[in-house]
Structures are given as structure tokens and as C-alpha cells.
PDB file of N, CA and C in Angstrom:
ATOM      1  N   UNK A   1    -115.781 156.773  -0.566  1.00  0.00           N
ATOM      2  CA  UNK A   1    -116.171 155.480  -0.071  1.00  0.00           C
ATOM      3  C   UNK A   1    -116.243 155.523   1.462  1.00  0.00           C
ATOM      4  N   UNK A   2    -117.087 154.662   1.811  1.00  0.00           N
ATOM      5  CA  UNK A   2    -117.532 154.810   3.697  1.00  0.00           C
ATOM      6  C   UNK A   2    -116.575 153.315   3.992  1.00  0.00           C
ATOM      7  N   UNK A   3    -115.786 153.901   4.913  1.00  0.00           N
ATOM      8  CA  UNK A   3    -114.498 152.829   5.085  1.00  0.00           C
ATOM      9  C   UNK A   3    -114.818 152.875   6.889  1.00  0.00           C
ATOM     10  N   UNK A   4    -115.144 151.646   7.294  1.00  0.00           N
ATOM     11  CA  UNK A   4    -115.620 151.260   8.731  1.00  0.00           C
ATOM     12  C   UNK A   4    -114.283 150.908   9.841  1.00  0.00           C
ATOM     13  N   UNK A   5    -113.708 150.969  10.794  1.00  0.00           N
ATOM     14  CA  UNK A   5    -112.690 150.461  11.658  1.00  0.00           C
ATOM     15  C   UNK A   5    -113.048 149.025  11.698  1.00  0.00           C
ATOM     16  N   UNK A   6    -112.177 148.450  12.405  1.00  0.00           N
ATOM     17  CA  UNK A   6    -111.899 146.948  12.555  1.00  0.00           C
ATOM     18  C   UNK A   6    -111.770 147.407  14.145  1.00  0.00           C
ATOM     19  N   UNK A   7    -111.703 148.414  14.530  1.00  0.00           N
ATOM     20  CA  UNK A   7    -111.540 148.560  16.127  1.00  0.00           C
ATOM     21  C   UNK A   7    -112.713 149.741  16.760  1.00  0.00           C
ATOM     22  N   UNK A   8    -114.198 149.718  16.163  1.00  0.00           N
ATOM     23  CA  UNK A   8    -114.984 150.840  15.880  1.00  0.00           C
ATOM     24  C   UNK A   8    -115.060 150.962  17.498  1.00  0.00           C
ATOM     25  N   UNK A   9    -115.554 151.866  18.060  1.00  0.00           N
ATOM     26  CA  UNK A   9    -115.814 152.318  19.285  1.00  0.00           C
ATOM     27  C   UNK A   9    -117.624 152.597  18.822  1.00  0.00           C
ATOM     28  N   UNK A  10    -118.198 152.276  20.310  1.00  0.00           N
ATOM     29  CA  UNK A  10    -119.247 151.931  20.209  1.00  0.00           C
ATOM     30  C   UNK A  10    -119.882 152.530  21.232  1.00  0.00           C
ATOM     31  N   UNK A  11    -120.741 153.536  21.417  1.00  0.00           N
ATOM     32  CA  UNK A  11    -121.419 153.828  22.746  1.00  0.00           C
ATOM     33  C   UNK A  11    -122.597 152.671  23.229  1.00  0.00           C
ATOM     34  N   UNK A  12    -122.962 152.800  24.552  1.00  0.00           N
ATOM     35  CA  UNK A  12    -123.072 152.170  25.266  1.00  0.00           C
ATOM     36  C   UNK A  12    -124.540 152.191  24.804  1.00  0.00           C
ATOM     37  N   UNK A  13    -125.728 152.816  24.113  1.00  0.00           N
ATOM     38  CA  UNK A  13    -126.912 153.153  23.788  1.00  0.00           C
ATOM     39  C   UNK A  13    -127.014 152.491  22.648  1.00  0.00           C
ATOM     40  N   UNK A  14    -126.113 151.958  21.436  1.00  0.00           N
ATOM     41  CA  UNK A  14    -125.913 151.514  20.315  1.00  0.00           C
ATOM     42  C   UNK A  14    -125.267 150.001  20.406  1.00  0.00           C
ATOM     43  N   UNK A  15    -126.751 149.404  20.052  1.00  0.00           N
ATOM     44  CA  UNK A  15    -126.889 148.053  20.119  1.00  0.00           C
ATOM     45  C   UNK A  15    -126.507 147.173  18.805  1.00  0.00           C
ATOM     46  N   UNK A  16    -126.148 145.912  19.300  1.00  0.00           N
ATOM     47  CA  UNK A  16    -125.398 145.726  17.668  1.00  0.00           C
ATOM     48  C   UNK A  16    -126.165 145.411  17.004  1.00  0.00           C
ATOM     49  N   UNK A  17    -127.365 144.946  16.705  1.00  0.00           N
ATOM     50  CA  UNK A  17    -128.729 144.898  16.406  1.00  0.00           C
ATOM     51  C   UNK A  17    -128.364 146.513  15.020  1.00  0.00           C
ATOM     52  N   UNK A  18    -128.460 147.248  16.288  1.00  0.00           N
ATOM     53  CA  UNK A  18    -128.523 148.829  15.766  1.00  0.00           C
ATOM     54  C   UNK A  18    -127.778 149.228  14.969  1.00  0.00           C
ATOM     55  N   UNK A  19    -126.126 148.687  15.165  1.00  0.00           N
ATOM     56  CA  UNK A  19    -125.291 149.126  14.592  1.00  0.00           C
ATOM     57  C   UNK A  19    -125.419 148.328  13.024  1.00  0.00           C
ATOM     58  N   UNK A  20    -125.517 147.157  12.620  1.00  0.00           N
ATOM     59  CA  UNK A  20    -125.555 146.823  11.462  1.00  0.00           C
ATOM     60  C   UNK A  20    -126.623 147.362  10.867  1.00  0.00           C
ATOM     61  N   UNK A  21    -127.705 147.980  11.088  1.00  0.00           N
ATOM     62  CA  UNK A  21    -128.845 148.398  10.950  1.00  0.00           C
ATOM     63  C   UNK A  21    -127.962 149.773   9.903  1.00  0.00           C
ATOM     64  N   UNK A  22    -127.201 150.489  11.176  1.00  0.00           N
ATOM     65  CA  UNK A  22    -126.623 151.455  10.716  1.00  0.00           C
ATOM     66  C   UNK A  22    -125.850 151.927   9.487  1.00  0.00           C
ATOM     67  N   UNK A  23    -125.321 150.789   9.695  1.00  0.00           N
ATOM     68  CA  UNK A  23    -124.059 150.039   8.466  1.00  0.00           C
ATOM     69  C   UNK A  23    -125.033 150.018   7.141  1.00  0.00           C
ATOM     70  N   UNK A  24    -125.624 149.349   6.878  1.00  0.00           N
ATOM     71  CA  UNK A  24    -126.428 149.026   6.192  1.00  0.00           C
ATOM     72  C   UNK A  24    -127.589 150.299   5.768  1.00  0.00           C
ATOM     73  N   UNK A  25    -128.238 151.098   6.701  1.00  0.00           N
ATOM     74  CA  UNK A  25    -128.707 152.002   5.876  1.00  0.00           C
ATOM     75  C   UNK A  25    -127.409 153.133   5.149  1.00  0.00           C
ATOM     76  N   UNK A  26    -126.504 153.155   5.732  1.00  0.00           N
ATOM     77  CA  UNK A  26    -125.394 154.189   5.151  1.00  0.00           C
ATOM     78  C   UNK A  26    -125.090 153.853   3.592  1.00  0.00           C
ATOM     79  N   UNK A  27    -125.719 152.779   3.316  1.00  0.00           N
ATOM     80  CA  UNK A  27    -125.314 152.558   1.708  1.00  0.00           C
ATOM     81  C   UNK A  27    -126.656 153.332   1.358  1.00  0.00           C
ATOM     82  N   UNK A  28    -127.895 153.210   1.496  1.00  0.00           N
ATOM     83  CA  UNK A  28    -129.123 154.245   1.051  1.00  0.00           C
ATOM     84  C   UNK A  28    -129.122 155.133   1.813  1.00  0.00           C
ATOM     85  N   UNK A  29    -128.813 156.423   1.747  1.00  0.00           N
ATOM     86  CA  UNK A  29    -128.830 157.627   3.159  1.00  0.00           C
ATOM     87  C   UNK A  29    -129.854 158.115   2.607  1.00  0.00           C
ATOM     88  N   UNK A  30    -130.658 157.610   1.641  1.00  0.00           N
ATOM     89  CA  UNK A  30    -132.068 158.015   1.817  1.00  0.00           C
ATOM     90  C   UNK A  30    -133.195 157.823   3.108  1.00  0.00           C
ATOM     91  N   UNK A  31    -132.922 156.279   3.145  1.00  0.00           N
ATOM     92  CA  UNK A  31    -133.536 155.614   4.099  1.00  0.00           C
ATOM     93  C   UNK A  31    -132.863 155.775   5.479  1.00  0.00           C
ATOM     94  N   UNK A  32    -131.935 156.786   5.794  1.00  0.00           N
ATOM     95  CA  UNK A  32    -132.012 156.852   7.539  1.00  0.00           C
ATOM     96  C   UNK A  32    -132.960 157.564   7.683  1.00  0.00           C
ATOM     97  N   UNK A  33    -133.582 157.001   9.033  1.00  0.00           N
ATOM     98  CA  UNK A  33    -134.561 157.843   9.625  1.00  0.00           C
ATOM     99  C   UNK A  33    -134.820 157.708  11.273  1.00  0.00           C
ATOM    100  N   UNK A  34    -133.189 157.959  11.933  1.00  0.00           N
ATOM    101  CA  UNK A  34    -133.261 157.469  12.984  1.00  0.00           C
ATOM    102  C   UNK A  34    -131.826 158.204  13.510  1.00  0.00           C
ATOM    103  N   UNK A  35    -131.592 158.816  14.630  1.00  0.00           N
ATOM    104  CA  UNK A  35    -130.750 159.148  15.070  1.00  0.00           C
ATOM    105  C   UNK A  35    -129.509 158.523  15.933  1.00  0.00           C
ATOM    106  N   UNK A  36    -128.131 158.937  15.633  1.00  0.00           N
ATOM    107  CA  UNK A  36    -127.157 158.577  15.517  1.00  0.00           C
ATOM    108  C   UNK A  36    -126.223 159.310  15.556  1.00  0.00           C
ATOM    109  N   UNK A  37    -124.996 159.180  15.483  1.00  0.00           N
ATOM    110  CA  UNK A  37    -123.481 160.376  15.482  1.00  0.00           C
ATOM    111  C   UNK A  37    -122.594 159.215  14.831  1.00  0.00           C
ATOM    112  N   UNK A  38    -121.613 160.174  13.754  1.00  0.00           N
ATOM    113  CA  UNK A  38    -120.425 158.918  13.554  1.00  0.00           C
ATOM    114  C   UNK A  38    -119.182 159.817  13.916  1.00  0.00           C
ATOM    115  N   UNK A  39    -118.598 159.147  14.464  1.00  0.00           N
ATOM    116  CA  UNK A  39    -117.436 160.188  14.701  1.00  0.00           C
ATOM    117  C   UNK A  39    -116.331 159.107  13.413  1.00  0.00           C
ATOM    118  N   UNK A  40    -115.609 160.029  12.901  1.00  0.00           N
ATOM    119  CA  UNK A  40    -114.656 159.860  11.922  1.00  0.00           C
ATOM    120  C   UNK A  40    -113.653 160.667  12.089  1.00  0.00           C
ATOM    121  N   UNK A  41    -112.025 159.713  11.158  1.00  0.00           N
ATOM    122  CA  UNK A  41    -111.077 160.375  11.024  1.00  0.00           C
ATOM    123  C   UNK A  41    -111.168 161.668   9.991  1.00  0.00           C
ATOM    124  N   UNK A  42    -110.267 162.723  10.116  1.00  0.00           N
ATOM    125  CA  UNK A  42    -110.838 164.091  10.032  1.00  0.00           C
ATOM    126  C   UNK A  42    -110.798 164.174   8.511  1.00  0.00           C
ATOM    127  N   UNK A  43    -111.221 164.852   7.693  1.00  0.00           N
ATOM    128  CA  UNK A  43    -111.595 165.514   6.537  1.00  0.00           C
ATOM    129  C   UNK A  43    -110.365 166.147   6.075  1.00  0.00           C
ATOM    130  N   UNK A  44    -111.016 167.181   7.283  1.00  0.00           N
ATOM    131  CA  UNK A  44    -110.161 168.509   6.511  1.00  0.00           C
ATOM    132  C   UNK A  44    -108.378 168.475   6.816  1.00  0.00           C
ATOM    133  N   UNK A  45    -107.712 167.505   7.570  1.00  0.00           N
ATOM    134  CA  UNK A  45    -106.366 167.588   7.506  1.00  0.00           C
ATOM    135  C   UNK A  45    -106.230 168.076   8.826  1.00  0.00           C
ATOM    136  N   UNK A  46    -106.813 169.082   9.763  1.00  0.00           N
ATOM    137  CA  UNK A  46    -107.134 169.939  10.673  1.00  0.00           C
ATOM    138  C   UNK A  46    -107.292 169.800  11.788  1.00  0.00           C
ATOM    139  N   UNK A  47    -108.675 168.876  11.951  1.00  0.00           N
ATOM    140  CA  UNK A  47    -109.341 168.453  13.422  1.00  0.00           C
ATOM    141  C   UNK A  47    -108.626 167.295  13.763  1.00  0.00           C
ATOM    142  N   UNK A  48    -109.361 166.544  14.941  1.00  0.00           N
ATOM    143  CA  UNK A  48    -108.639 165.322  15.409  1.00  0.00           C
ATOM    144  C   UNK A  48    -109.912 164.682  14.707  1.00  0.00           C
ATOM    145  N   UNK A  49    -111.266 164.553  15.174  1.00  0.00           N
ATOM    146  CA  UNK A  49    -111.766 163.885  14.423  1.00  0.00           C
ATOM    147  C   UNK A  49    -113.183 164.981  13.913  1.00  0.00           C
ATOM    148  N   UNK A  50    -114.158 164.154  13.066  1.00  0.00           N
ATOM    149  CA  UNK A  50    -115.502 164.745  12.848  1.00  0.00           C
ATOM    150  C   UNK A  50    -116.654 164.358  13.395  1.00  0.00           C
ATOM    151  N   UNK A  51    -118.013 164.866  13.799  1.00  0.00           N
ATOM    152  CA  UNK A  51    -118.524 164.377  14.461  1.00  0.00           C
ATOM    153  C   UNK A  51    -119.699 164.726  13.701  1.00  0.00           C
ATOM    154  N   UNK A  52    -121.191 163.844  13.160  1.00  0.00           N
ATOM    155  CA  UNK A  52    -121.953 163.985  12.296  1.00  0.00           C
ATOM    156  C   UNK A  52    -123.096 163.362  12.663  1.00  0.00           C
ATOM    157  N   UNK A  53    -124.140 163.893  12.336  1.00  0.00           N
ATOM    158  CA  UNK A  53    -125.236 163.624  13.199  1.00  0.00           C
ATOM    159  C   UNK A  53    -126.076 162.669  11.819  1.00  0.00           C
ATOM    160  N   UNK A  54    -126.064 161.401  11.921  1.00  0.00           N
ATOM    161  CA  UNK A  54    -126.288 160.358  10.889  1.00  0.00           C
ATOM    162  C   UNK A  54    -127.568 160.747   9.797  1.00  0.00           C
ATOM    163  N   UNK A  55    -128.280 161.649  10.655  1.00  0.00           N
ATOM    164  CA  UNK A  55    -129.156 162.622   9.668  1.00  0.00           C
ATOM    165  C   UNK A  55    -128.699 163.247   8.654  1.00  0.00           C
ATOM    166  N   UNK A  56    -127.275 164.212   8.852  1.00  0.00           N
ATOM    167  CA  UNK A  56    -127.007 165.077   7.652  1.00  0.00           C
ATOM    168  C   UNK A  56    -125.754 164.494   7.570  1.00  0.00           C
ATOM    169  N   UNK A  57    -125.419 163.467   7.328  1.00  0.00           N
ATOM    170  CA  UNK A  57    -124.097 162.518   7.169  1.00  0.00           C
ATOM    171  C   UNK A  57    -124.198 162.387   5.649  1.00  0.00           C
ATOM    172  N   UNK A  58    -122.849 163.190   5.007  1.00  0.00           N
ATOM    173  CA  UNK A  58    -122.903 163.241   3.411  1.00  0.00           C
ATOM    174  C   UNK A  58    -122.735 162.410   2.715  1.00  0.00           C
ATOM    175  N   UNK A  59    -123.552 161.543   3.015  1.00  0.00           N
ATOM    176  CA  UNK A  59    -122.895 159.822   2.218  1.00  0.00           C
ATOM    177  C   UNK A  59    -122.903 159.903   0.570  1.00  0.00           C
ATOM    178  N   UNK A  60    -123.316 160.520  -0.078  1.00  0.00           N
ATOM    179  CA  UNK A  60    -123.475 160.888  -1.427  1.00  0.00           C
ATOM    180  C   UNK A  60    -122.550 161.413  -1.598  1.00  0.00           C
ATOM    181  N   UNK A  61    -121.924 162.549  -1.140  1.00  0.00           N
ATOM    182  CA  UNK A  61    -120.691 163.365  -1.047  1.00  0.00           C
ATOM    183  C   UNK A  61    -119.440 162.285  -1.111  1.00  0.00           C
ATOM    184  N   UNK A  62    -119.415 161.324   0.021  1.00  0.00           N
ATOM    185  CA  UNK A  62    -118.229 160.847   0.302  1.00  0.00           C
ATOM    186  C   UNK A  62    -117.977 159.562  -0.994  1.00  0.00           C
ATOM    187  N   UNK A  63    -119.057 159.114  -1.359  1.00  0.00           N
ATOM    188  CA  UNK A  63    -118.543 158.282  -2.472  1.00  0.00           C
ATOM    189  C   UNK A  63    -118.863 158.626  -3.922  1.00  0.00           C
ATOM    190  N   UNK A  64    -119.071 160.107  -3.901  1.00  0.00           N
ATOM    191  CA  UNK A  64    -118.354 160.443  -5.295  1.00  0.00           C
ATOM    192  C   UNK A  64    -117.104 160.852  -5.162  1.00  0.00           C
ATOM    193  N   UNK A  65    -116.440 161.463  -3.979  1.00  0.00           N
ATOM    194  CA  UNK A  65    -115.052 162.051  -4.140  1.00  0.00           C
ATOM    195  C   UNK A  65    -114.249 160.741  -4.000  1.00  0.00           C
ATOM    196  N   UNK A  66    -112.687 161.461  -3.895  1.00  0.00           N
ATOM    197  CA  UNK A  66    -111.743 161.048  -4.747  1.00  0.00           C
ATOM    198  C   UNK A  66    -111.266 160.517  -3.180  1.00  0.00           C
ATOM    199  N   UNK A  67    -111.652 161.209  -1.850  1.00  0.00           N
ATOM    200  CA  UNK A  67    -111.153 160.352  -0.392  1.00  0.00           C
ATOM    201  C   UNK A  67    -111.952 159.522   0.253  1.00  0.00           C
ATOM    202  N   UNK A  68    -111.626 158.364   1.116  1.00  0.00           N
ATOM    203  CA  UNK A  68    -112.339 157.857   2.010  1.00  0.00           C
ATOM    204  C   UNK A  68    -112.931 158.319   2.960  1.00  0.00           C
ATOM    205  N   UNK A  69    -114.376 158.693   3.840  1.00  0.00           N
ATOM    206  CA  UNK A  69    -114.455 159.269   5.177  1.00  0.00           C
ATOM    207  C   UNK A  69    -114.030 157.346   5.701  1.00  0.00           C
ATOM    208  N   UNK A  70    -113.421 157.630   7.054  1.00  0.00           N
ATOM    209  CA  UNK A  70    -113.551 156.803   7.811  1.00  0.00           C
ATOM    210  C   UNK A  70    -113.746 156.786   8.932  1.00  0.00           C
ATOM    211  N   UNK A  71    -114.952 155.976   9.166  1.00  0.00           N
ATOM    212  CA  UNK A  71    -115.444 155.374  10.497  1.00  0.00           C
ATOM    213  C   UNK A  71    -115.048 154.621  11.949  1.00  0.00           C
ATOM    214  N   UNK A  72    -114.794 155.558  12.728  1.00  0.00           N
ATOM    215  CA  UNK A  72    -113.819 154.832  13.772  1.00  0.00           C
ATOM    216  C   UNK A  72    -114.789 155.072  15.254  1.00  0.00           C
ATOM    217  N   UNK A  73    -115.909 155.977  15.307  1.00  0.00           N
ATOM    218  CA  UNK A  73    -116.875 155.503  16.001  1.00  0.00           C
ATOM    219  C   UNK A  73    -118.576 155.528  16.117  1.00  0.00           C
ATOM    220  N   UNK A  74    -119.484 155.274  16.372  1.00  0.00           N
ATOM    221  CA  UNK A  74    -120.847 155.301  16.262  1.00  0.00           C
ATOM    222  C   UNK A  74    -121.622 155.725  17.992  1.00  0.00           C
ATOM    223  N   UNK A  75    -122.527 156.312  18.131  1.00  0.00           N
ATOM    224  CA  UNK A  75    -122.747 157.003  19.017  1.00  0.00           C
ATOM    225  C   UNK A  75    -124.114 157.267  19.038  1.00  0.00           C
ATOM    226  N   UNK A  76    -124.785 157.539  20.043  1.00  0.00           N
ATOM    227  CA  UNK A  76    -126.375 157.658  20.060  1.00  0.00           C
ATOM    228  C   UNK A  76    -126.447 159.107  19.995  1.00  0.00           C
ATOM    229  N   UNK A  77    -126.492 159.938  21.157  1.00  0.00           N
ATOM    230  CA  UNK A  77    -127.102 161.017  20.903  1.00  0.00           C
ATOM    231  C   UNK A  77    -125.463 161.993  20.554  1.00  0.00           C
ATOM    232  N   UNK A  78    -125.523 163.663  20.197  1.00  0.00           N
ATOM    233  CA  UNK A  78    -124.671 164.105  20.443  1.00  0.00           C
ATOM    234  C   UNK A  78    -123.532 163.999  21.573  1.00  0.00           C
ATOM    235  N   UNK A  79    -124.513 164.147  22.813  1.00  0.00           N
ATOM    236  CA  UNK A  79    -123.252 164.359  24.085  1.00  0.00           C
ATOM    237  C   UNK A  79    -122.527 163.415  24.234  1.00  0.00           C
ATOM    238  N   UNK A  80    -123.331 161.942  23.962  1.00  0.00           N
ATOM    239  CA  UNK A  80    -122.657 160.463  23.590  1.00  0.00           C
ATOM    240  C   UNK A  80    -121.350 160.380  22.805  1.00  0.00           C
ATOM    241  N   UNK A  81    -121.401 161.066  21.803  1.00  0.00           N
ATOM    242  CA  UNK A  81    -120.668 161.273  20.775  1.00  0.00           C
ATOM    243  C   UNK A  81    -119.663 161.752  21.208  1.00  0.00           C
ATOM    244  N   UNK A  82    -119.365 163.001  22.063  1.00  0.00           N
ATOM    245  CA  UNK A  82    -118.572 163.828  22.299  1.00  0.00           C
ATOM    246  C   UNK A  82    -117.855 162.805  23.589  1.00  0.00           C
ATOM    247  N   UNK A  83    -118.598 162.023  24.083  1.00  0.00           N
ATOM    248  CA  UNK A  83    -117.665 161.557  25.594  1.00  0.00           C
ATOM    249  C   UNK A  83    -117.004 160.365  24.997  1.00  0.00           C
ATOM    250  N   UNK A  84    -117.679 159.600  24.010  1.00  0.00           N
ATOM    251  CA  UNK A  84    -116.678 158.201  23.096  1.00  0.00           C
ATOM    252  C   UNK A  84    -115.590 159.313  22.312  1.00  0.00           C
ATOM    253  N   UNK A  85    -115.983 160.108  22.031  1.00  0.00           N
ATOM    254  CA  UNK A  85    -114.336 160.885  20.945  1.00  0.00           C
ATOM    255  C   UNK A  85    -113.818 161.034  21.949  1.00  0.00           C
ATOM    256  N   UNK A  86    -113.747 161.640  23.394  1.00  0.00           N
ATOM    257  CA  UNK A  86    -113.223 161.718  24.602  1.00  0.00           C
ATOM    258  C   UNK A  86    -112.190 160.688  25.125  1.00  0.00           C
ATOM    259  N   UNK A  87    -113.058 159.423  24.873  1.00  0.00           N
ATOM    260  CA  UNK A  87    -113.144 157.911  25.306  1.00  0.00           C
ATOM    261  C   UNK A  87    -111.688 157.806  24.499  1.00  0.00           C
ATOM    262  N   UNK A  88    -111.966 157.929  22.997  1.00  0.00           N
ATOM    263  CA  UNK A  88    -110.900 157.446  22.321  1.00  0.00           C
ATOM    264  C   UNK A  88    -109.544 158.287  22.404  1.00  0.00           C
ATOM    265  N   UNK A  89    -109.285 160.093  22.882  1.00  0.00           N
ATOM    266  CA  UNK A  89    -108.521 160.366  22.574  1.00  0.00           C
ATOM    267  C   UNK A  89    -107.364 159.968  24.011  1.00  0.00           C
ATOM    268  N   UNK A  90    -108.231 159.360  25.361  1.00  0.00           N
ATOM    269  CA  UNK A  90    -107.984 158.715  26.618  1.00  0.00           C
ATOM    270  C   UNK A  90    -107.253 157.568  26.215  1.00  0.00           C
ATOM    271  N   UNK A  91    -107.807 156.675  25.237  1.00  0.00           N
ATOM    272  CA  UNK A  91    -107.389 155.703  24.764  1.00  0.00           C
ATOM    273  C   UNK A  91    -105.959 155.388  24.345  1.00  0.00           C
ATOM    274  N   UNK A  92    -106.121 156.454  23.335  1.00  0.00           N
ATOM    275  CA  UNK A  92    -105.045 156.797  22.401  1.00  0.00           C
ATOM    276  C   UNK A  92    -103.492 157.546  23.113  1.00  0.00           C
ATOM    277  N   UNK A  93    -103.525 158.039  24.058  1.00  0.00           N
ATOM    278  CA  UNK A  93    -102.790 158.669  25.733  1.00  0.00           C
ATOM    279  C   UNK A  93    -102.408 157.713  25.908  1.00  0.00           C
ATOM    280  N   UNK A  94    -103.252 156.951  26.102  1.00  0.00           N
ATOM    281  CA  UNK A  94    -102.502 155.852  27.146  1.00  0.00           C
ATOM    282  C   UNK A  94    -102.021 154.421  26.385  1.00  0.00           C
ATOM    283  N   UNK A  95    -101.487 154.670  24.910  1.00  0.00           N
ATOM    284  CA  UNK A  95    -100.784 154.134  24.206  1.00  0.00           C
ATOM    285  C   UNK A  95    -100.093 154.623  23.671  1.00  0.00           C
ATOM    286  N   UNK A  96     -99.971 156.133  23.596  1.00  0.00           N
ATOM    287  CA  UNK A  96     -98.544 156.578  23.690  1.00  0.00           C
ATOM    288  C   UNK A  96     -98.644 157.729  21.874  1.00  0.00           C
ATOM    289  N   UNK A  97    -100.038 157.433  21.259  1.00  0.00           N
ATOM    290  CA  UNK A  97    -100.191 157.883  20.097  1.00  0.00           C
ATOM    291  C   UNK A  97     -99.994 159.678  20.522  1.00  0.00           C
ATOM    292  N   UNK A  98     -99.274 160.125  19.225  1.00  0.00           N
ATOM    293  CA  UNK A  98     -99.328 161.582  19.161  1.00  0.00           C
ATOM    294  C   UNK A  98    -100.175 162.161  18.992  1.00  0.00           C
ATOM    295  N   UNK A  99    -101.500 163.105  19.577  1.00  0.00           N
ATOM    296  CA  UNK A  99    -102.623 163.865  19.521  1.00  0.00           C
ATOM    297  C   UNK A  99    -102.461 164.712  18.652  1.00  0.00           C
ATOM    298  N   UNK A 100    -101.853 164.412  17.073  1.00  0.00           N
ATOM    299  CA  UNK A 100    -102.201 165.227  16.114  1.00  0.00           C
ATOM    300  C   UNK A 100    -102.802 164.293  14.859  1.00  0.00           C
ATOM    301  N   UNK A 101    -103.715 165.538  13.901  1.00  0.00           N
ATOM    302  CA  UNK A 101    -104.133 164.422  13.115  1.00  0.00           C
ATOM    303  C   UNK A 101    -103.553 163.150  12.253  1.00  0.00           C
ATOM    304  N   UNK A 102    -102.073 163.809  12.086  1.00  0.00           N
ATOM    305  CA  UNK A 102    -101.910 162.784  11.228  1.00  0.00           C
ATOM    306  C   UNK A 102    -101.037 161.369  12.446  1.00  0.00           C
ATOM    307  N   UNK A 103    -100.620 161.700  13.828  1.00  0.00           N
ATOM    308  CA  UNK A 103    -100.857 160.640  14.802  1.00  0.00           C
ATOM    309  C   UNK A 103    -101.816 159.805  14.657  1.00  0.00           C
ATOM    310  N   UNK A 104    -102.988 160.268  14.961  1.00  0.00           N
ATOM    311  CA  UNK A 104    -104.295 159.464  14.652  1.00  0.00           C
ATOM    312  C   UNK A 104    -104.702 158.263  13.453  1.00  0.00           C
ATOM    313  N   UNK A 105    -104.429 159.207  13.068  1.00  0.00           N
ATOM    314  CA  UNK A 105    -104.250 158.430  11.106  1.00  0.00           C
ATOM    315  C   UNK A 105    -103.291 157.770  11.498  1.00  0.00           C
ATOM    316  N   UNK A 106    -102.343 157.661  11.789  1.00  0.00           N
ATOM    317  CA  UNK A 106    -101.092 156.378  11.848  1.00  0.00           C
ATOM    318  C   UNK A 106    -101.680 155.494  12.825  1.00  0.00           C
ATOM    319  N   UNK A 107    -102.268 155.823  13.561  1.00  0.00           N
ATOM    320  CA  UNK A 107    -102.657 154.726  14.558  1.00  0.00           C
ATOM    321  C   UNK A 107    -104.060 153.636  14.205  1.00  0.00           C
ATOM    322  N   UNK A 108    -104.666 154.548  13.169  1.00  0.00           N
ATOM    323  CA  UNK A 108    -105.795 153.597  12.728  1.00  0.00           C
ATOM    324  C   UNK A 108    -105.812 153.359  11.205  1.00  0.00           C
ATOM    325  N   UNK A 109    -104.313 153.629  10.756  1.00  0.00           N
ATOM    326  CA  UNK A 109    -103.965 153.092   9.685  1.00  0.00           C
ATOM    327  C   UNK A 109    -104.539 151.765   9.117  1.00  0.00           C
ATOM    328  N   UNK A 110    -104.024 150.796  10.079  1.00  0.00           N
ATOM    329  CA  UNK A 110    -104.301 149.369   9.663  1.00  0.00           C
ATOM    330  C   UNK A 110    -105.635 149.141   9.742  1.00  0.00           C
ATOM    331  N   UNK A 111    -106.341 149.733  10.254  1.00  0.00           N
ATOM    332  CA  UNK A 111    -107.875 149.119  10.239  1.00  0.00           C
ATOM    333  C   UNK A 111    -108.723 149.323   9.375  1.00  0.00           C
ATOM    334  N   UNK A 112    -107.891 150.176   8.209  1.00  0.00           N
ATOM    335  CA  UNK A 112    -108.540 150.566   7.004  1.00  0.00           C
ATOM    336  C   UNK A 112    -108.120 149.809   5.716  1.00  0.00           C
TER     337      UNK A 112
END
């Protein structure tokens, strides 16, 4: 299931216009046809987060399995992507969260 934040981080290129746009094609990932990045809490147990280019974003994948991906930011191009995961792990410092994955996960627990 595609599980969205209540505190999503948003680059500055991604209009909210855009973003529900976004939201909304992610239920048909047939119909994207427009570029994007989602950065999400991690998969594999491993990383801090994932970073997916809304083109090859496994939305078919994620709601047949048995976990949630979750959505904690949206992003225009790649490098965008990489300076909001940046953005957030600055964020996350300067509230005191532990920079490991399962820190992370405790910190955006509730927004899921």
C-alpha cells in the first residue's frame, strides 16, 4: 500500500496543483507520464531513505506485498531529490532524531 506523510516535504519545483496530480496518478502507474522523484522511508531495513524516479516507481509491486512503501517526500528532478533528502536529514539533526533507519521510522511513525 502507498502510505503518504502528514509532514511530506516538498521541493520547491512541485506545485500543489502537481502534487495531487501526483497522488492521484500513483493509484494508475500506468498513466504517469511526467517526471518526478519520491523519496521514501527505506525498504530494505538498510538505507536512510529511497529515492525513485516516479517513472519506474513500483506501484504494482508495493500493493501486492505484505509492506507499506512510505512517502515522506516528492521532488522534481533527481538533484532536487537528493538536496530535500539532504533537507530532511538537516531537519531531523536539528531535532535531535538518531540518523539510523530505524531512528527515522520512529520519527515519522505517527504520520503513518
Amino acid at each position: 500500500m502507498i502510505m503518504w506523510s502528514s509532514r511530506l516535504f516538498v521541493s520547491d519545483s512541485i506545485k500543489e496543483k502537481k502534487l495531487n496530480k501526483i497522488k492521484k496518478k500513483l493509484e494508475k502507474p500506468d498513466k504517469l507520464r511526467f517526471g518526478a522523484h519520491l523519496i521514501t522511508l527505506n525498504t530494505n531495513g538498510k538505507d536512510l531513505f529511497d529515492i525513485y524516479n516516479i517513472l519506474f516507481f513500483p506501484a504494482r509491486h508495493f500493493k501486492k506485498e505484505a509492506y507499506d512503501v512510505k512517502i515522506i517526500g516528492v521532488a522534481g528532478k533527481e538533484e532536487e531529490a537528493k538536496e530535500l533528502a539532504g533537507g530532511v536529514i538537516a531537519k531531523l539533526v536539528k531535532e535531535g532524531v538518531e540518523l539510523t533507519p530505524e531512528g527515522i521510522k520512529g520519527y515519522f511513525k505517527e504520520d503513518f
